[in-house]
Protein backbone atom coordinates (compact mmCIF):
# COMPACT_ATOMS: atom_id res chain seq x y z
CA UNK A 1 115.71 76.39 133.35
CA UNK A 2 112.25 76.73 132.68
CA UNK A 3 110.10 73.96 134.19
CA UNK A 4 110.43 70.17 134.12
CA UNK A 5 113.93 68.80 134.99
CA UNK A 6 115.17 67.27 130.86
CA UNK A 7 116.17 63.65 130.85
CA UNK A 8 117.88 62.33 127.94
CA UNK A 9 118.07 58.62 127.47
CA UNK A 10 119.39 56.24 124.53
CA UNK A 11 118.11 52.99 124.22
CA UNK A 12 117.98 50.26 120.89
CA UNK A 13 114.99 49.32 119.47
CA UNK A 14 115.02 46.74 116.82
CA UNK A 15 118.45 47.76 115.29
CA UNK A 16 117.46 51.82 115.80
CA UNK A 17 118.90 53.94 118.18
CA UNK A 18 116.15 55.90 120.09
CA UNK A 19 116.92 59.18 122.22
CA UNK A 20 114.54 60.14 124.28
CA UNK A 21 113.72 63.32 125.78
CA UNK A 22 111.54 64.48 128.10
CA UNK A 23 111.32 67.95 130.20
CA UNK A 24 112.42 71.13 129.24
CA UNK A 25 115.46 71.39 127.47
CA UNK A 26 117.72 74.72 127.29
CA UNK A 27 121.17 76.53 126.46
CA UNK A 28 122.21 74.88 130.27
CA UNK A 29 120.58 70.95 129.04
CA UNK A 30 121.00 71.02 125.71
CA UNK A 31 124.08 69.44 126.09
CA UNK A 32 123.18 66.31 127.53
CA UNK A 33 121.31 66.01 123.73
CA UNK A 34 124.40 66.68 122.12
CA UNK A 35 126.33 64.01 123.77
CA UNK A 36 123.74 61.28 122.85
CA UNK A 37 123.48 62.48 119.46
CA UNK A 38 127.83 62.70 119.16
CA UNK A 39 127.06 58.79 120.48
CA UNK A 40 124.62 57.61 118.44
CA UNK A 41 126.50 58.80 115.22
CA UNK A 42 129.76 57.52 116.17
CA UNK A 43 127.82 54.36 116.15
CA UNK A 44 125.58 54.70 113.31
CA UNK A 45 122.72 51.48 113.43
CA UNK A 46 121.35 52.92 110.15
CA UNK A 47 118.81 55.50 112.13
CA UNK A 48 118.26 57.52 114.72
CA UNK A 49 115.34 58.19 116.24
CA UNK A 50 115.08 61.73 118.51
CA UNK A 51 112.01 60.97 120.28
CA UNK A 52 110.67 64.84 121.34
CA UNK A 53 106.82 63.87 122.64
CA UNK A 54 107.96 64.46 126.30
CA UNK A 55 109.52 67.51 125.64
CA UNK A 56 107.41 70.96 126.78
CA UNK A 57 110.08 73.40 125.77
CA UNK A 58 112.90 73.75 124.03
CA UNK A 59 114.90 76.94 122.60
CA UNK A 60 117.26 77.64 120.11
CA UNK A 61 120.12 75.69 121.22
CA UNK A 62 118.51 72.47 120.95
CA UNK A 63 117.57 73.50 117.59
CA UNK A 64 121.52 73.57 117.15
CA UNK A 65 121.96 70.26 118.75
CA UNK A 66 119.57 68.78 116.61
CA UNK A 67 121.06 70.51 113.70
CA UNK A 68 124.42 69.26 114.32
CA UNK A 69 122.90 65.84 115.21
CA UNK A 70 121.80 65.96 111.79
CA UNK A 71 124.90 66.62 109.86
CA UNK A 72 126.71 64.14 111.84
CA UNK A 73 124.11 61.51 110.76
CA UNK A 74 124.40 62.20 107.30
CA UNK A 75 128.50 62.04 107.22
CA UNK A 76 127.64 58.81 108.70
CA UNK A 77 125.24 57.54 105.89
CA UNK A 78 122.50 57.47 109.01
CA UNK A 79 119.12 58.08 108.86
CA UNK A 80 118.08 61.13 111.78
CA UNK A 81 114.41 61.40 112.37
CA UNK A 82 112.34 63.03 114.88
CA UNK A 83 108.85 61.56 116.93
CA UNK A 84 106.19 63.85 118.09
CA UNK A 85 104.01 64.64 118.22
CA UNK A 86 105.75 68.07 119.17
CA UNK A 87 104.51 69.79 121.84
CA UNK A 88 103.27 73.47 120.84
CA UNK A 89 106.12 75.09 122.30
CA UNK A 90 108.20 72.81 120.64
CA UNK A 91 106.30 72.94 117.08
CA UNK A 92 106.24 76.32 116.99
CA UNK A 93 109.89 76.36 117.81
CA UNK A 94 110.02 74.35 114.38
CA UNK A 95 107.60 76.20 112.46
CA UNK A 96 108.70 79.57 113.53
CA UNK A 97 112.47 78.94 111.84
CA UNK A 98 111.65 76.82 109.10
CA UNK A 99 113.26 73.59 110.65
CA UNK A 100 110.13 72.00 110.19
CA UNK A 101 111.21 71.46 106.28
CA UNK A 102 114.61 70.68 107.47
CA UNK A 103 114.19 67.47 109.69
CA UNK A 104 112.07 64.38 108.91
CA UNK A 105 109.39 64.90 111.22
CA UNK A 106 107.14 61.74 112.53
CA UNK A 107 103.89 61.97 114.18
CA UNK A 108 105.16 59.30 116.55
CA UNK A 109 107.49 56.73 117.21
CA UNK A 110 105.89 53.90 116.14
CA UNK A 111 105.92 56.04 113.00
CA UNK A 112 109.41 56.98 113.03
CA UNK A 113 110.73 53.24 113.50
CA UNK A 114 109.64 52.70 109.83
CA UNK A 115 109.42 55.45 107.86
C-alpha cells in the first residue's frame, strides 16, 4: 500500500448514511469500501454520503467500488453522493476516466447532506 493506513467508517447523520474514508485506499483496501457500501445499500436511508476529503490516493479499484456502490444505490431508489473536496491524486483519478461526470460530486459534506 502506498502511504497512510485507509480507515473506513459508517456513521448516520440526520437520516444519511455517511462513509468515511481516510488514507490511502488500494486493490488490497478497497474492500473494506465495498463492504460499507454493500451495507449502506442493503439499508438504503434515502442517501449515501462517500465522504473522500481524507483520502490521498486511491486507484482504479476504488473507482470500481464506488462504481458498484453506485449501481447498488440506484436498484435501491438511494441517492449516492460523494464529499471532497478530492484530493489531487484523487481528482485526477476522476478526471482522468471521466467518472467525474458519472458521480454527483460535492465540494464538501456539509454540501453533500443537502444537495
Amino acid at each position: 500500500m502506498i502511504g497512510d493506513e485507509p480507515v473506513v467508517t459508517a456513521t448516520a447523520y440526520e437520516g444519511v448514511a455517511v462513509i468515511h474514508v481516510s488514507g490511502d485506499l488500494d486493490e488490497d483496501t478497497a474492500p473494506c469500501l465495498t463492504e460499507a457500501l454493500v451495507e449502506a445499500a442493503a439499508h438504503p436511508s434515502g442517501r449515501t454520503v462517500v465522504d473522500l476529503s481524507g483520502t490521498g490516493f486511491a486507484d482504479s479499484s476504488v473507482l470500481h467500488a464506488l462504481l458498484h456502490g453506485q449501481k447498488l444505490h440506484r436498484a435501491a431508489m438511494a441517492s449516492f453522493v460523494i464529499a471532497g473536496p478530492l484530493q489531487a491524486a484523487v481528482h485526477r483519478l476522476f478526471e482522468v476516466t471521466g467518472s467525474d461526470r458519472v458521480f454527483r460530486v460535492a465540494d464538501s459534506l456539509e454540501a453533500a447532506l443537502t444537495c
